[in-house]
Protein backbone atom coordinates (compact mmCIF):
# COMPACT_ATOMS: atom_id res chain seq x y z
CA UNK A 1 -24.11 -11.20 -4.06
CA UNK A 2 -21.43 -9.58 -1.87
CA UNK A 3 -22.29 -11.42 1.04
CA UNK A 4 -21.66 -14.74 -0.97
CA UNK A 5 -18.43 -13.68 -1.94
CA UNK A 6 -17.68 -12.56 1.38
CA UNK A 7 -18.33 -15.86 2.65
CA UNK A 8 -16.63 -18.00 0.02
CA UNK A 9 -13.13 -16.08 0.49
CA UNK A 10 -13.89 -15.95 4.50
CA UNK A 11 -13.78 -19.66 3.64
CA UNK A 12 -10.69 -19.86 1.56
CA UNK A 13 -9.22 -17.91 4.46
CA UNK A 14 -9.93 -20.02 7.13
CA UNK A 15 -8.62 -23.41 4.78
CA UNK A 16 -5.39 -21.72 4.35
CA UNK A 17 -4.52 -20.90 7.67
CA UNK A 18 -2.46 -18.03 7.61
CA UNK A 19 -5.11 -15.38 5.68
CA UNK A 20 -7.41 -13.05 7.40
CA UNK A 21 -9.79 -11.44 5.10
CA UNK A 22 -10.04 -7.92 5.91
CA UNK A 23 -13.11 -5.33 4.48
CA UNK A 24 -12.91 -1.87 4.35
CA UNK A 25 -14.79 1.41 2.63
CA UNK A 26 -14.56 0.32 -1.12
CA UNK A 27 -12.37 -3.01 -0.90
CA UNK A 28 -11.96 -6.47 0.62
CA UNK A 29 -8.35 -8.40 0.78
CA UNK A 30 -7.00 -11.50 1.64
CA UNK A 31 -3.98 -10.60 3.89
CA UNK A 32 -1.43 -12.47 5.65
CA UNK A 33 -2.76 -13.10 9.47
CA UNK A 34 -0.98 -10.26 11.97
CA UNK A 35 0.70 -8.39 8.15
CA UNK A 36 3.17 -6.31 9.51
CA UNK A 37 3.77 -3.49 6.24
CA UNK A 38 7.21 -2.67 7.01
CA UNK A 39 8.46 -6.11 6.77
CA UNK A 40 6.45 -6.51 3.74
CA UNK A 41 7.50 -3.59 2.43
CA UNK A 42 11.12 -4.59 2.95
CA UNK A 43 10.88 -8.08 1.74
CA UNK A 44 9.26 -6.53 -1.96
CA UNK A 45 12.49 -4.23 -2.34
CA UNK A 46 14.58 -7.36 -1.32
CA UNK A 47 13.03 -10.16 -2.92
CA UNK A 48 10.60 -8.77 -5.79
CA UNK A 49 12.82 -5.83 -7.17
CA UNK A 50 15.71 -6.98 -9.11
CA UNK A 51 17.44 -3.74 -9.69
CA UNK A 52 18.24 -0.66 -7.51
CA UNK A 53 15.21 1.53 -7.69
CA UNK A 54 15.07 5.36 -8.99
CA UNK A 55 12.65 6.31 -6.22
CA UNK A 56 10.46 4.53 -3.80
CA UNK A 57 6.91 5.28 -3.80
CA UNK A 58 3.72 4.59 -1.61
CA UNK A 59 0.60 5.75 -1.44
CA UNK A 60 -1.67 5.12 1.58
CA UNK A 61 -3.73 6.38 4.48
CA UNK A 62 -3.04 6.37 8.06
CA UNK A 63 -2.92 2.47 8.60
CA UNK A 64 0.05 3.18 6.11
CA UNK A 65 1.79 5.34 8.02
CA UNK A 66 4.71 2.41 9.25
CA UNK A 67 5.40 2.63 6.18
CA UNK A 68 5.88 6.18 5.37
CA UNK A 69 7.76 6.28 8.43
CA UNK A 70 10.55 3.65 6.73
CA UNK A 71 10.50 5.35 4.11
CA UNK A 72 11.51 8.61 6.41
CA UNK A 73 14.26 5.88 8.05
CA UNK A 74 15.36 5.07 4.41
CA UNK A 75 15.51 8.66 2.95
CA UNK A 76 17.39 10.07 6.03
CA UNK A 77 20.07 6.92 6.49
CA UNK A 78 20.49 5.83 2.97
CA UNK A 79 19.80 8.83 0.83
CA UNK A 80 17.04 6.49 -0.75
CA UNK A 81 15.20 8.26 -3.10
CA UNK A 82 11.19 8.24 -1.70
CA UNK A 83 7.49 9.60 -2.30
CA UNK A 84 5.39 9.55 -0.15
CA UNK A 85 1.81 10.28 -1.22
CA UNK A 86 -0.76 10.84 1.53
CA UNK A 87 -4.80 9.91 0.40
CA UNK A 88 -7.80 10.23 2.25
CA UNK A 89 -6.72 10.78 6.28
CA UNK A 90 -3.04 10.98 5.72
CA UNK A 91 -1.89 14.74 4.74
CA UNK A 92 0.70 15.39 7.75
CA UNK A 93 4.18 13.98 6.82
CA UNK A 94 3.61 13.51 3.59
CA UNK A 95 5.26 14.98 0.20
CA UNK A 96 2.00 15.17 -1.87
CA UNK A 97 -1.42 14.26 -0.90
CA UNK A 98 -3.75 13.40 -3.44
CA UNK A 99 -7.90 12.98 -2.86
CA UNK A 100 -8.90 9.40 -1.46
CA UNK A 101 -8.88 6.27 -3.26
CA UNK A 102 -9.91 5.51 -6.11
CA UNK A 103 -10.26 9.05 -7.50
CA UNK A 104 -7.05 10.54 -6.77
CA UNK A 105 -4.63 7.72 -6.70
CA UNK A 106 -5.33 6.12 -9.39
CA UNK A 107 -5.11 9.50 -11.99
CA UNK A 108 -1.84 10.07 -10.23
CA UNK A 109 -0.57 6.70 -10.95
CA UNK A 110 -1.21 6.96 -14.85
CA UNK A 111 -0.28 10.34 -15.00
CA UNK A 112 3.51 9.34 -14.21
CA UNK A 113 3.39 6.57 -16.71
CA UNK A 114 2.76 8.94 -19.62
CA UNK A 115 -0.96 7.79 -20.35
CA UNK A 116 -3.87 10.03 -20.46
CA UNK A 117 -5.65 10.66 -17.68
């Protein structure tokens, strides 16, 4: 079963061109081809949110760091608001670390939305 679907999104990958389909622990994504997370990270606060934000958040592990590390850049230069939340290999630098994915995250997540847990 998870090897078909492996194979039919390694094949939608391939037709489109510019997707690399990347597996991990727990998860498989269809990502741009050489994703650089900073500039995605900047183009979603400059094409996806329409208002200033309150606070930025991310939560990741340590391929995640570039972007804890803008976040540092945009805290520091531009008084931006920012939390950074560390998960599984990712406690140094970080404001609060939380257990890995899915777990700790995702609690977290609904917890500052009000719902119950």
């Amino acid at each position: 079963m998870v090897e078909e679907l492996l194979g039919e999104l390694g094949e939608i990958a391939e037709a489109a061109g510019d997707l690399t389909l990347l597996q991990d622990r727990g998860f498989v994504k269809l990502a741009p081809a050489g994703l650089d997370k900073k500039v995605a990270l900047q183009r979603i606060l400059d094409e996806c949110v329409p208002f200033e934000p309150s606070v930025i958040m991310n939560a990741g592990d340590m391929p995640d760091r570039v972007i804890m590390d803008e976040l540092d850049r945009r805290r520091r230069e531009d008084g931006t608001p920012t939390l950074k939340v560390g998960v599984r290999n990712l406690r140094d630098g970080v404001d609060l670390f939380v257990p890995g994915p899915p777990q700790g995250v995702l609690p977290f997540i609904r917890a500052l939305g009000g719902a119950s847990v």
